[in-house]
Protein backbone atom coordinates (compact mmCIF):
# COMPACT_ATOMS: atom_id res chain seq x y z
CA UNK A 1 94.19 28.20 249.19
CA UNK A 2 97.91 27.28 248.87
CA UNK A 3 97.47 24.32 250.57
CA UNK A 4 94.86 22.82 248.36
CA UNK A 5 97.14 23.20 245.40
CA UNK A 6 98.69 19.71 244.02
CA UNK A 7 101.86 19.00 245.50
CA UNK A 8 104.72 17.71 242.89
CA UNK A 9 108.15 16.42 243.55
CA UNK A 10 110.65 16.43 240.27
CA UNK A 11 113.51 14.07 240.72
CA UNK A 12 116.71 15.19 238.00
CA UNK A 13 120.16 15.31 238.15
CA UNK A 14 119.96 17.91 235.69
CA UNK A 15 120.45 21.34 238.07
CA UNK A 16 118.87 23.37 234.62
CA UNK A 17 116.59 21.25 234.17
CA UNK A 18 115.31 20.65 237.59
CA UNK A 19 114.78 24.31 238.29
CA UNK A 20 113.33 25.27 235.08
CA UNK A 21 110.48 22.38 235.94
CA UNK A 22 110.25 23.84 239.13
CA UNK A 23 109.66 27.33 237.94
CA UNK A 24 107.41 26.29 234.89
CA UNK A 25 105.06 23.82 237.35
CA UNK A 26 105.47 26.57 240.09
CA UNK A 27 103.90 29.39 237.28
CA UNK A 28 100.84 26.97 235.98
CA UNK A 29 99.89 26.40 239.76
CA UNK A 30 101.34 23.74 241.54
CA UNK A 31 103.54 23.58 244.77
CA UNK A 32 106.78 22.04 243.25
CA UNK A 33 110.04 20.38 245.72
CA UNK A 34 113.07 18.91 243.79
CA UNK A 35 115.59 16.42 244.15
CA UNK A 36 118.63 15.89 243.19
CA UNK A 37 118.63 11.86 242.94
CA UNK A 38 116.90 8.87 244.43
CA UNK A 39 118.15 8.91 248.16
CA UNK A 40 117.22 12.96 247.88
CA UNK A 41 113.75 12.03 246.64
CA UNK A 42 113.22 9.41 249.66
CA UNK A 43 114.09 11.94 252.10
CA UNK A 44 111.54 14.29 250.62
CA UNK A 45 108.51 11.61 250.30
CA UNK A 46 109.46 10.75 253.88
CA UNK A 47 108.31 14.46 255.33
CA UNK A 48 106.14 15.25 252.57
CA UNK A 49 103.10 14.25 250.93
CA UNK A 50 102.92 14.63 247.02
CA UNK A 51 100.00 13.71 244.12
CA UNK A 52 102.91 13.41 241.16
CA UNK A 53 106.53 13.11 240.31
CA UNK A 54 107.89 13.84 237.99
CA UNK A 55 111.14 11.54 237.36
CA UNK A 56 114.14 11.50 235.36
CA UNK A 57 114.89 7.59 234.47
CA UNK A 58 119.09 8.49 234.10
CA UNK A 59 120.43 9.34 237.16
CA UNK A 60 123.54 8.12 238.58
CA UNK A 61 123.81 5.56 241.40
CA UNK A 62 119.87 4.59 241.15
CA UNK A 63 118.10 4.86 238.08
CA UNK A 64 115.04 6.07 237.65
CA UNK A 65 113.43 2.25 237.07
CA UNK A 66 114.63 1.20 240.32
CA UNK A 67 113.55 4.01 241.98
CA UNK A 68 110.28 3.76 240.81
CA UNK A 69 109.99 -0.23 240.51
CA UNK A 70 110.97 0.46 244.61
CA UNK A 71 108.18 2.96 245.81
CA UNK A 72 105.72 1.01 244.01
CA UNK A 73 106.10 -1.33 247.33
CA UNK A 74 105.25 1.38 249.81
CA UNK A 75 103.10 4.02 247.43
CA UNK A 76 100.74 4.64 244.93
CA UNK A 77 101.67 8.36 244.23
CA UNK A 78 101.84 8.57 240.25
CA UNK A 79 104.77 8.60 238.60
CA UNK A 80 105.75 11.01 235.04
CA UNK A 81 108.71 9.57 233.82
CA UNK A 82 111.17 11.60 231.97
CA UNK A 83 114.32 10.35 229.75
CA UNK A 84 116.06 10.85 226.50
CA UNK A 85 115.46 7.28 225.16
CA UNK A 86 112.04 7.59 222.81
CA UNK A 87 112.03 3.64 221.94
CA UNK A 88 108.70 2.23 222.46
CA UNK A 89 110.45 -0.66 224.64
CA UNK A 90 111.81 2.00 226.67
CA UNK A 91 108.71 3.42 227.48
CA UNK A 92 107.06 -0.37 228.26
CA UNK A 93 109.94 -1.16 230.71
CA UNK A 94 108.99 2.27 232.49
CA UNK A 95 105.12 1.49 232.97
CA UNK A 96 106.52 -2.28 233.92
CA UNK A 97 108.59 -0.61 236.54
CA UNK A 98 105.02 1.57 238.07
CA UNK A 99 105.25 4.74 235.66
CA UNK A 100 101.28 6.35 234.89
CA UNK A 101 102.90 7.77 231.78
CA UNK A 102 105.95 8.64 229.75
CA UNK A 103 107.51 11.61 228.34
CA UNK A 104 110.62 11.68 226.00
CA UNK A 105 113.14 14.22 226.27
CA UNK A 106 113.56 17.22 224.87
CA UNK A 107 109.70 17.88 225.27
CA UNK A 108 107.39 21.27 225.08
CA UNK A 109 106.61 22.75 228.56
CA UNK A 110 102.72 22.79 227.22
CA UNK A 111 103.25 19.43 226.85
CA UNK A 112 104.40 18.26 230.27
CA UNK A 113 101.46 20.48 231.71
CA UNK A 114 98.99 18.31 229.49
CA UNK A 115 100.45 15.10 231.09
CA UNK A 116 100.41 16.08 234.75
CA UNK A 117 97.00 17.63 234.79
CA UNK A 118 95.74 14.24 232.44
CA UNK A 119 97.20 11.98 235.39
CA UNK A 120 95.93 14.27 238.31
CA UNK A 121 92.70 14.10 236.49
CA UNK A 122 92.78 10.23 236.54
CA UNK A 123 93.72 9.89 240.28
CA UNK A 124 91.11 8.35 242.47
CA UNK A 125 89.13 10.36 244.24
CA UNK A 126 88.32 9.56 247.94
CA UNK A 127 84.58 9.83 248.21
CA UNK A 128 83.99 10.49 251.92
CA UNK A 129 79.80 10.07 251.82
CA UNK A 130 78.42 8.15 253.81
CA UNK A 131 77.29 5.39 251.99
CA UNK A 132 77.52 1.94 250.86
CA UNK A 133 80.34 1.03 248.74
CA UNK A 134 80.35 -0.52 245.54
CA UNK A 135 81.85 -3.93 246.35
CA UNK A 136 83.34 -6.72 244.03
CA UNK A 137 85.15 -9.57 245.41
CA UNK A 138 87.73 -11.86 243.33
CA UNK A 139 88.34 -14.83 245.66
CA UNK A 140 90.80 -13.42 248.57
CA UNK A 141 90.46 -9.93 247.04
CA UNK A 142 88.17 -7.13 247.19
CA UNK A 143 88.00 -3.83 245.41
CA UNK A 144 85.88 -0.83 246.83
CA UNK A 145 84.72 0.67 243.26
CA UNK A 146 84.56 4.26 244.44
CA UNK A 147 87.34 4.64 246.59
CA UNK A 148 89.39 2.97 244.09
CA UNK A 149 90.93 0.65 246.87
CA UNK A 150 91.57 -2.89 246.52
CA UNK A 151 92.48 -5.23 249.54
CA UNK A 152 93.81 -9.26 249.81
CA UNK A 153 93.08 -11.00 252.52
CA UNK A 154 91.92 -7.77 253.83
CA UNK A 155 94.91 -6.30 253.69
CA UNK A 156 95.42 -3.00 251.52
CA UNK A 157 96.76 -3.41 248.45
CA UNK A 158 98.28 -0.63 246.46
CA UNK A 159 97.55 0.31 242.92
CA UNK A 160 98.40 3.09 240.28
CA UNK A 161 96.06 5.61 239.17
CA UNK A 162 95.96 3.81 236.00
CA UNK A 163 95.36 0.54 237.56
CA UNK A 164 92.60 1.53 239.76
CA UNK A 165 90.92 3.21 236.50
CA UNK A 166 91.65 0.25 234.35
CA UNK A 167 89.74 -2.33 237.51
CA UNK A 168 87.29 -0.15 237.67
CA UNK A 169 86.17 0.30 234.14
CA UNK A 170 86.10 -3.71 233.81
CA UNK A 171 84.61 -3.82 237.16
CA UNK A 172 81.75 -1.56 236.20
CA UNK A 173 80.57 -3.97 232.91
CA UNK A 174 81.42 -7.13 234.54
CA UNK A 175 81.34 -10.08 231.73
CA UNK A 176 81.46 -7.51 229.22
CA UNK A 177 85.07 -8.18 227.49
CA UNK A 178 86.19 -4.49 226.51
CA UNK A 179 89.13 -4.02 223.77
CA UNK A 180 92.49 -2.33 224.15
CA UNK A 181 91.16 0.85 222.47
CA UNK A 182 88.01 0.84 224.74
CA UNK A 183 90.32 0.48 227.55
CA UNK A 184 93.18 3.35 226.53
CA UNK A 185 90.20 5.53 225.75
CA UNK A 186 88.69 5.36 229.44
CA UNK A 187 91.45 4.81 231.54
CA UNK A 188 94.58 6.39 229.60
CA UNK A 189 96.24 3.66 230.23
CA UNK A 190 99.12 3.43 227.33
CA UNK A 191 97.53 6.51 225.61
CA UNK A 192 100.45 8.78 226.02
CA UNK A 193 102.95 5.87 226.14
CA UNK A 194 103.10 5.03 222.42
CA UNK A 195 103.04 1.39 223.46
CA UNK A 196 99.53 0.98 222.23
CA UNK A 197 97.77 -1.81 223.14
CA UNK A 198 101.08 -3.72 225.01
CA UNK A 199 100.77 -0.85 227.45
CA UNK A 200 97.73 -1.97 227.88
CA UNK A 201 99.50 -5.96 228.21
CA UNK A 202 101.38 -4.26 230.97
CA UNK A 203 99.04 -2.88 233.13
CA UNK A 204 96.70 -6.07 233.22
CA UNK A 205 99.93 -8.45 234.01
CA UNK A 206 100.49 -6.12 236.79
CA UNK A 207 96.58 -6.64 237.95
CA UNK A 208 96.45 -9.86 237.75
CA UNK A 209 100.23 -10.45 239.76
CA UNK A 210 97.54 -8.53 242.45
CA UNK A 211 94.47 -10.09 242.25
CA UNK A 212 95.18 -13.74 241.33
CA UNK A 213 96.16 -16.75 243.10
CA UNK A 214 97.80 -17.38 239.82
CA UNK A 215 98.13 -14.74 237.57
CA UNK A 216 99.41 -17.05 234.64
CA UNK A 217 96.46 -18.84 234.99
CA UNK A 218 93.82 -15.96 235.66
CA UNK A 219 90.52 -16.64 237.06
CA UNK A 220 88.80 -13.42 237.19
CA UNK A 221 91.20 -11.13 234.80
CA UNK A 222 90.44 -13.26 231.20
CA UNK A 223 91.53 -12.48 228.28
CA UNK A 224 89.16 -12.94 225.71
CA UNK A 225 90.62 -14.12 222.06
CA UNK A 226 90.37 -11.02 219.52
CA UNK A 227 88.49 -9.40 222.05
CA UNK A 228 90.78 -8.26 224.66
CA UNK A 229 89.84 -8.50 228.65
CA UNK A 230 87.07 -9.61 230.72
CA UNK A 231 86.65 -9.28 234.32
CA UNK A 232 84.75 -11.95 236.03
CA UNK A 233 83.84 -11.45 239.45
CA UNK A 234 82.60 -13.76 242.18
């Protein structure tokens, strides 16, 4: 059915661009809207409900950081980012701003459909059984392992697809300190990035600013000397 079909919003500038993503996503089975900037975008996500965008990070008036540093307050929908600037600090500042994944311009088409399917792939799947959740708790915070939701003070708290997959692989092998590469190979986190392991940096400061009382002093999200990270659970 059309409506079961994954819903993507691509944010450019770029009026060739823009359309040629819409027709290329439209032809490998998605249900694509565009924007022209951030303000268009807003008015969009306001109506609509999407499970990607896909966003250019030079746009005029709002960038693409701010944009996406800004939804990261009100949603978790994952965010492609796209821009011509292929430095590897570039792409860190975009994952530190709430991006699941980078992708330097000019790219293939095959190439962007590899990315969106990896990061729908990653996205947390509601599991609507009946049953008992699988419950940590971290002091004031709680995190529902299959639902992929975390709460503070009972209060939701929202997280990337890549930081729901990261807590949950440490939650899963609690005690067990697991290393950058066992991390980027079950989550994707920094895999696509070319960051490395400081992708990998990034997404566990970001954690920890959400789980700890204070995250420069973490209690439950250690790192462990030439080891990497440790999750430590009430």
């Amino acid at each position: 059915m059309v409506a079961d079909l994954p819903h993507i919003l691509v944010v450019d500038d770029d009026d060739r661009l823009r359309e040629l993503l819409r027709k290329y996503l439209s032809d490998n089975g998605f249900i694509v809207i565009s924007a022209t900037d951030a303000a268009n975008a807003r008015a969009k996500l306001a109506s609509l409900a999407f499970d990607l965008i896909v966003l250019d990070l030079m746009m005029p008036g709002e960038s693409g950081l701010d944009f996406a540093a800004d939804l990261r307050t009100t949603s978790d929908v994952p965010i492609l980012m796209l821009t011509a600037m292929g430095e590897a600090e570039d792409r860190i500042r975009g994952l530190e701003h709430g991006a699941d994944d980078y992708l330097t311009k000019p790219f293939e088409p095959r190439e962007l459909l590899l990315r969106v399917n990896n990061i729908l792939k990653r996205a947390p799947q509601r599991n609507d059984v009946d049953e008992a959740p699988r419950m940590i708790t971290m002091g004031a915070a709680s995190f529902d392992l299959d639902r992929g939701v975390l709460k503070v003070d009972d209060r939701p708290v929202r997280l990337t697809t890549v930081e729901v997959q990261l807590l949950k692989v440490l939650a899963e092998r609690p005690g067990e300190p697991l290393s950058r590469d066992d991390l980027i190979e079950r989550t994707g986190a920094g895999a696509d990035a070319s960051g490395g392991g400081r992708a990998v940096d990034v997404q566990v400061t970001r954690l920890r600013r959400k789980i700890e009382a204070d995250p420069k002093l973490p209690r439950y999200l250690q790192t462990v000397r030439g080891k990497g990270y440790v999750l430590m659970p009430d």
